[in-house]
Protein backbone atom coordinates (compact mmCIF):
# COMPACT_ATOMS: atom_id res chain seq x y z
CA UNK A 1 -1.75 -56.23 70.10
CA UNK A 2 -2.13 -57.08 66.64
CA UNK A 3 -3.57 -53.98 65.07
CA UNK A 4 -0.34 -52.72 64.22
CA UNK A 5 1.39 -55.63 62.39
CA UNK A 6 -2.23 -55.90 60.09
CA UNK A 7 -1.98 -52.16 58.91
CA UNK A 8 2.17 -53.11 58.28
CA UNK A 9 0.67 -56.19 55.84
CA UNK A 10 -2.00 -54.06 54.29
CA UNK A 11 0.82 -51.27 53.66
CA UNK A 12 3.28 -53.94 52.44
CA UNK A 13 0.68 -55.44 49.80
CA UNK A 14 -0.60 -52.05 48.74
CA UNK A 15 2.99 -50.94 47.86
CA UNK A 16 3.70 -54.55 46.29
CA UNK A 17 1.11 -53.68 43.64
CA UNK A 18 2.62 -52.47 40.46
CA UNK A 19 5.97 -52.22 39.35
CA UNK A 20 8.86 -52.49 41.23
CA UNK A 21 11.66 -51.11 38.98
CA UNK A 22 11.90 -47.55 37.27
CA UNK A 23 13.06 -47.75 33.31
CA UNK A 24 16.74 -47.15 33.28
CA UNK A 25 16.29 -43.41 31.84
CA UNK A 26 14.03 -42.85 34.59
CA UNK A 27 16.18 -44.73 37.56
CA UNK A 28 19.37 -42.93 35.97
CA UNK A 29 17.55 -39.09 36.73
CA UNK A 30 16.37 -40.40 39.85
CA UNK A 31 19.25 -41.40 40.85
CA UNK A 32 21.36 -38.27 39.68
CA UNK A 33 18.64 -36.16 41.46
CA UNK A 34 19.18 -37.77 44.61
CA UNK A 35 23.49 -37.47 44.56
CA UNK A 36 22.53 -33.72 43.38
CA UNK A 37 20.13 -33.80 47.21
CA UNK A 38 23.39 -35.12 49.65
CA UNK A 39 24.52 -32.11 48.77
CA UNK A 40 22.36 -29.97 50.57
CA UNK A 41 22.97 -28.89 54.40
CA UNK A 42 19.66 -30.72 55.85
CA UNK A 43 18.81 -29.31 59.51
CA UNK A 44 18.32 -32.13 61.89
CA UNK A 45 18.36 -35.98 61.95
CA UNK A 46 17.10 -38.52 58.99
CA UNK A 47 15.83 -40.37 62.17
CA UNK A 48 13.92 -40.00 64.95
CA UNK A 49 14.51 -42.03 68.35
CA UNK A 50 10.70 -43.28 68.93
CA UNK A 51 9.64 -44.20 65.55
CA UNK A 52 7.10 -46.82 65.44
CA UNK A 53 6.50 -49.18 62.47
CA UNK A 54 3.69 -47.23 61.36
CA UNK A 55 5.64 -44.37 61.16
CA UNK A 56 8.23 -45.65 59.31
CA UNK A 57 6.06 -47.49 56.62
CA UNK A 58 4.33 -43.59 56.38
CA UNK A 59 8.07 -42.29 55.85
CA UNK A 60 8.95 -45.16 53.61
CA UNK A 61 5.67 -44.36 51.42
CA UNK A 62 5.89 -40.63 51.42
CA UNK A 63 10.06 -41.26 49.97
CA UNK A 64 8.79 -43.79 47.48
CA UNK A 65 5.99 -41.16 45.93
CA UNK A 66 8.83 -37.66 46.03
CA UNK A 67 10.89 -40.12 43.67
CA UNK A 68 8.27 -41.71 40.89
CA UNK A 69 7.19 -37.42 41.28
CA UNK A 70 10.61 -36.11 40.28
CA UNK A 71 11.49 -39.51 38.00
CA UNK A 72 8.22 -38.76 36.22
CA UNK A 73 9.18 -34.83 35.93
CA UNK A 74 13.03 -35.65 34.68
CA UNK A 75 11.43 -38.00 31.97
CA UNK A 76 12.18 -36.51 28.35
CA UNK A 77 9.31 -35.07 26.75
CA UNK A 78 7.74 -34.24 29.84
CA UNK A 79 6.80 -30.71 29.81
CA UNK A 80 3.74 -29.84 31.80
CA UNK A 81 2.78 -28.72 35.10
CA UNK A 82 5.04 -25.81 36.93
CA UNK A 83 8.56 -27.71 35.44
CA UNK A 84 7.11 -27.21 31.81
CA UNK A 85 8.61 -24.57 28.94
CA UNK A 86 5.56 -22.21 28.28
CA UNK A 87 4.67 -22.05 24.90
CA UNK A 88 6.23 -19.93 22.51
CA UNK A 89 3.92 -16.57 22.07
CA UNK A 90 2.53 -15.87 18.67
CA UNK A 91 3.41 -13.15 16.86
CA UNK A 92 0.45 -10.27 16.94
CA UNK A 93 -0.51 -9.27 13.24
CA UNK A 94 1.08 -6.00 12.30
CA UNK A 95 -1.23 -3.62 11.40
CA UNK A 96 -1.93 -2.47 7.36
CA UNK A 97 -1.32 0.59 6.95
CA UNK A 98 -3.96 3.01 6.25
CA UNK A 99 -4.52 4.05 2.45
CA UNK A 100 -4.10 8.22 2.08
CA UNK A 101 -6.94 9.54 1.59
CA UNK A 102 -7.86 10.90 -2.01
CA UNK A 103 -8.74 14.33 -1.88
CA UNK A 104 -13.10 14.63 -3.10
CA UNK A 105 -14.20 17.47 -6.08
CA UNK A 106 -15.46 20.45 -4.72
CA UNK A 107 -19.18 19.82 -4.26
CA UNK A 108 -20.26 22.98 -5.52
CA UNK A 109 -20.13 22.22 -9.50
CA UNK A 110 -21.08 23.90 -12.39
CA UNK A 111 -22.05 22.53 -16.24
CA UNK A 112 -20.07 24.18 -18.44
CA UNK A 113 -20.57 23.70 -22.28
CA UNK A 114 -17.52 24.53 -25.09
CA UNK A 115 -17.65 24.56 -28.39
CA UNK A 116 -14.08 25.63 -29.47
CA UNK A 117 -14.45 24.69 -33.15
CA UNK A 118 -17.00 27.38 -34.01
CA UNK A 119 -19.18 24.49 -35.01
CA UNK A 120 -23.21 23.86 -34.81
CA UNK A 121 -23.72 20.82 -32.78
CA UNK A 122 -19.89 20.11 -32.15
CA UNK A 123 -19.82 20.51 -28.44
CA UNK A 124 -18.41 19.71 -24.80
CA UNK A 125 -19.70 19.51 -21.88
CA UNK A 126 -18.44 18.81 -17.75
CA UNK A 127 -19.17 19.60 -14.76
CA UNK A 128 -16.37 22.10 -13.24
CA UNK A 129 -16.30 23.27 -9.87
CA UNK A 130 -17.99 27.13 -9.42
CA UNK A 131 -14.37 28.30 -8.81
CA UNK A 132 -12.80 27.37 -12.52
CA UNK A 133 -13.38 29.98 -14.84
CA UNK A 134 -14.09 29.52 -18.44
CA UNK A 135 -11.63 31.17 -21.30
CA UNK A 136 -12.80 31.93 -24.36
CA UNK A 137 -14.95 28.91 -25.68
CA UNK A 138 -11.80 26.68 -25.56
CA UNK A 139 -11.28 25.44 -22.14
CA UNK A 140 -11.75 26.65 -17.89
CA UNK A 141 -9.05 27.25 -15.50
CA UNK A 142 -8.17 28.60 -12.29
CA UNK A 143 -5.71 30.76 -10.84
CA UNK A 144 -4.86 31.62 -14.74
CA UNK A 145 -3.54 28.29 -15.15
CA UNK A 146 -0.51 30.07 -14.40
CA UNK A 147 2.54 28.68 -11.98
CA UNK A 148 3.55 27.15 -8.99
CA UNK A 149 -0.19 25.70 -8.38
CA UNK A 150 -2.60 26.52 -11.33
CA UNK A 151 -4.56 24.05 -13.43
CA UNK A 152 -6.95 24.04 -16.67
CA UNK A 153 -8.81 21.97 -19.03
CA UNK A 154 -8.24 22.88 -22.85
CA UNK A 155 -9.72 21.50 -25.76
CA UNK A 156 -8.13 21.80 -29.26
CA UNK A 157 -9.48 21.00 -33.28
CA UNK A 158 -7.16 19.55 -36.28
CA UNK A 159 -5.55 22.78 -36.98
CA UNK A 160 -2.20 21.98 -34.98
CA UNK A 161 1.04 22.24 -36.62
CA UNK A 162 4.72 21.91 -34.70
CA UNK A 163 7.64 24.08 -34.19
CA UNK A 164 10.77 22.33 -34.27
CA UNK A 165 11.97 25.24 -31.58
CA UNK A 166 9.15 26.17 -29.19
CA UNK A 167 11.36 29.14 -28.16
CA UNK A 168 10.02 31.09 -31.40
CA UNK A 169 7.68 34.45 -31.11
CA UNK A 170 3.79 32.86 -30.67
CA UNK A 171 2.99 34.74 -34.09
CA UNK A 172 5.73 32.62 -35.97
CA UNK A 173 4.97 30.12 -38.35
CA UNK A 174 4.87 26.52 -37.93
CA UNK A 175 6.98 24.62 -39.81
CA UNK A 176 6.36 20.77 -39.30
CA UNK A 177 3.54 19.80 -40.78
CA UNK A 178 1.05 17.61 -39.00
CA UNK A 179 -2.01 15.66 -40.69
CA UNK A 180 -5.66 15.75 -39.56
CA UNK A 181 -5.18 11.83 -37.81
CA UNK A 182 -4.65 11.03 -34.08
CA UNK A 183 -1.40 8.98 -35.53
CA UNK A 184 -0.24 11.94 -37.79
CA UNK A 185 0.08 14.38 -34.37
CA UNK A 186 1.21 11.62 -32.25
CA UNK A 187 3.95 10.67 -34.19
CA UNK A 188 5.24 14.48 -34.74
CA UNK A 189 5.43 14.98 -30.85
CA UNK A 190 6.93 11.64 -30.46
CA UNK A 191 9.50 12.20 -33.00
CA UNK A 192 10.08 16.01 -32.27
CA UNK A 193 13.62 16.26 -31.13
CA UNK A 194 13.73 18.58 -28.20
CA UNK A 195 9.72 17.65 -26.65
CA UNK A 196 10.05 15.67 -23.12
CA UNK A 197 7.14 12.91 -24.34
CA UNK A 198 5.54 9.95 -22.46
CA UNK A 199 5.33 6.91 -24.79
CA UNK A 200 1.85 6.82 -26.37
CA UNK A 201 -0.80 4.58 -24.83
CA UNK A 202 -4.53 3.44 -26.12
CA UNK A 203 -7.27 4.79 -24.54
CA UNK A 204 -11.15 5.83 -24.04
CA UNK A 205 -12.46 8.89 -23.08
CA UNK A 206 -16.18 9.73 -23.50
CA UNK A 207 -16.87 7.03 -25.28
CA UNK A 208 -14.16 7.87 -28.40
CA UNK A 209 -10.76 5.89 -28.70
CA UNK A 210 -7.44 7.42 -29.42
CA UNK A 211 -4.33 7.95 -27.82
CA UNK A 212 -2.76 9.52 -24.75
CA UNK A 213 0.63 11.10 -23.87
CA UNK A 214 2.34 13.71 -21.56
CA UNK A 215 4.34 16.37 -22.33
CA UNK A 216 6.58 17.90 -19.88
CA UNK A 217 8.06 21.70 -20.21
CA UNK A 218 11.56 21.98 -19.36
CA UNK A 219 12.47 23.69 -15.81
CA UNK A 220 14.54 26.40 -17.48
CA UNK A 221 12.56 28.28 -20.30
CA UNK A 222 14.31 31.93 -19.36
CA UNK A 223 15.54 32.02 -22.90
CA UNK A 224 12.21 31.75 -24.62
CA UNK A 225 10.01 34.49 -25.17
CA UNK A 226 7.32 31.66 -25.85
CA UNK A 227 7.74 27.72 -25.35
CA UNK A 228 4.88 27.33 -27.37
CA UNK A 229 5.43 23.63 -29.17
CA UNK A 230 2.09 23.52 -31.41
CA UNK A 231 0.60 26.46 -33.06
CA UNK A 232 -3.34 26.56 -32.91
CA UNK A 233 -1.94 25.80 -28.89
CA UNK A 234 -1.77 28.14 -25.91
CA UNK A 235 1.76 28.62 -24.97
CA UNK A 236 3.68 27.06 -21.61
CA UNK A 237 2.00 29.11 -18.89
CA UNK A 238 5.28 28.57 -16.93
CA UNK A 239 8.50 26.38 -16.59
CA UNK A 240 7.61 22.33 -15.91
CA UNK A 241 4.47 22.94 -16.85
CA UNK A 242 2.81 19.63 -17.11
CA UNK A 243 0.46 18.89 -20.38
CA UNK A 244 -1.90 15.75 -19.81
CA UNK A 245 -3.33 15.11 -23.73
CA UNK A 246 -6.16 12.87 -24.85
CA UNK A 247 -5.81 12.77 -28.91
CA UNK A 248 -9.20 11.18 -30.28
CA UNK A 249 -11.01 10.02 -33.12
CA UNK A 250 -14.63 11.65 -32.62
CA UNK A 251 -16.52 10.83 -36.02
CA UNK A 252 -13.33 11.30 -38.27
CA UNK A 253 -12.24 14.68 -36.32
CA UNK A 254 -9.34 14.71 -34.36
CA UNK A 255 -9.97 16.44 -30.63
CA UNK A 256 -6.91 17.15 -28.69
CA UNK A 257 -8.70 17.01 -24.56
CA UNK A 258 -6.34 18.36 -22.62
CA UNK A 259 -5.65 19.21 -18.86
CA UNK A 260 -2.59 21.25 -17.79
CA UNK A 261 -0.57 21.41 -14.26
CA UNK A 262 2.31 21.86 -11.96
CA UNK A 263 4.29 20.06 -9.83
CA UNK A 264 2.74 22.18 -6.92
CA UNK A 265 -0.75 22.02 -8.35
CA UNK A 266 -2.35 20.90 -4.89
CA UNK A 267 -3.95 17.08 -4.97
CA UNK A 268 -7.40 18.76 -4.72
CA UNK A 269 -7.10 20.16 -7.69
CA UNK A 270 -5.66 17.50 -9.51
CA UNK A 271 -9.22 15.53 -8.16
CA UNK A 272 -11.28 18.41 -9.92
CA UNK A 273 -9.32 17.80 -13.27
CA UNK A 274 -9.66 14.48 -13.18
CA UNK A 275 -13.64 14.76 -12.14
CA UNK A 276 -14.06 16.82 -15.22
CA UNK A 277 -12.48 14.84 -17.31
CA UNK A 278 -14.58 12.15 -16.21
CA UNK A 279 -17.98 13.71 -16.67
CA UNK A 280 -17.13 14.93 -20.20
CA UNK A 281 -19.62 14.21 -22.91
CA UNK A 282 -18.61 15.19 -26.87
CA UNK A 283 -21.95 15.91 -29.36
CA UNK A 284 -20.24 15.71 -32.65
């Protein structure tokens, strides 16, 4: 019979097709692979008593293709499939932190109207929440604008002269003299030797430029029967008492806007000032 000897020809040329050699990289890994194999206990015989020709060209074949397999695998570079690295994960994008929210004016507000100057036509007006109380013409508050959490909005004319000890009686006298300009009272608290002042900055407010500083009361005023810096002022309503001051030009007047504070004034609050101050409109 010559069936079998034709399929061992047709085998023979099919495997003669192509190349016949590995690279030397290639053979090398092979090779090593194969050393690394005879290691291994193997359970029963490489051959088998009644193996035809056929059967040994299928062996042959199967051998040939497990070694191009693991010579292709052990080639450098050659990361895919089950004997590949997996990629490297990317990082997940932290999340941004979420701004604090900024406390909202009460809704409930009220227009209030001062004219602290005694003079036709020379007014102010904001809208204050229903729960600040006006004083006297001059300004609102609440809570009396007194410590560890009150809060008001003041507004002062030209008549301002210094003390160069705020501890004296409120009915003392003055005796640094201030001119009527936003410069003349800026410089005198700047210069004053004892006040804590912020370094003067330009600014806007209601449509009238000038200048604005803070003034900070000291913790410890025990000794003082008044801190009261300015006369023509309201005296510190309590110790770090924290004075917020708008000094403007409003048609050749000087207008000392003012808000006042505390360390513990609560950040709703603080909102309300700064609403206020926002809505205010001067009629010189």
């Amino acid at each position: 019979m010559t069936a079998p000897h034709d399929l061992d020809r047709q085998l023979s040329a099919y495997l003669m097709d192509g190349p016949t050699e590995l690279p030397d990289p290639s053979f090398d890994a092979v090779r090593d692979n194969i050393e690394a194999m005879r290691q291994r206990a193997f359970i029963g015989p490489w051959r088998f008593p009644a193996m035809n020709n056929v059967a040994k060209v299928l062996v042959a074949t199967a051998a040939v293709v497990v070694v191009a397999v693991a010579g292709i695998n052990l080639l450098p570079g050659s990361q895919t499939g089950t004997g590949g690295l997996p990629p490297a994960a990317s990082p997940s994008p932290s999340a941004s932190p979420s701004p604090s929210p900024t406390p909202e004016p009460t809704a409930s507000l009220v227009t209030q109207t001062l004219t602290p100057f005694g003079r036709d036509g020379f007014q102010f007006t904001f809208d204050a929440p229903a729960s600040w109380e006006q004083f006297e013409g001059t300004g609102v508050w609440i809570d009396d604008n007194a410590p560890p959490d009150g809060a008001a909005l003041f507004i002062y004319g030209t008549d301002l002269g210094l003390y160069s000890d705020p501890c004296l009686p409120e009915d003392g006298d003055p005796d640094i003299a201030v001119g009527p300009t936003v410069d003349d009272l800026v410089t005198a608290l700047v210069d004053h030797p004892s006040l804590d002042v912020t370094a003067p900055v330009d600014v806007t407010l209601a449509g009238y430029t000038g200048k604005y500083l803070d003034l900070l009361v000291p913790d410890n005023i025990s000794a003082c029967a008044f801190y009261q810096p300015m006369d023509g002022h309201f005296y510190a309503q309590g110790p770090g008492h924290r004075w917020h001051m708008w000094v403007l030009d409003v048609g050749g007047d000087r207008v000392l806007v003012e808000t006042n504070d505390y360390a513990g004034t609560t950040a709703q609050r603080l909102a309300e000032e700064r609403a206020m101050i926002d809505s205010l409109e001067i009629t010189p």
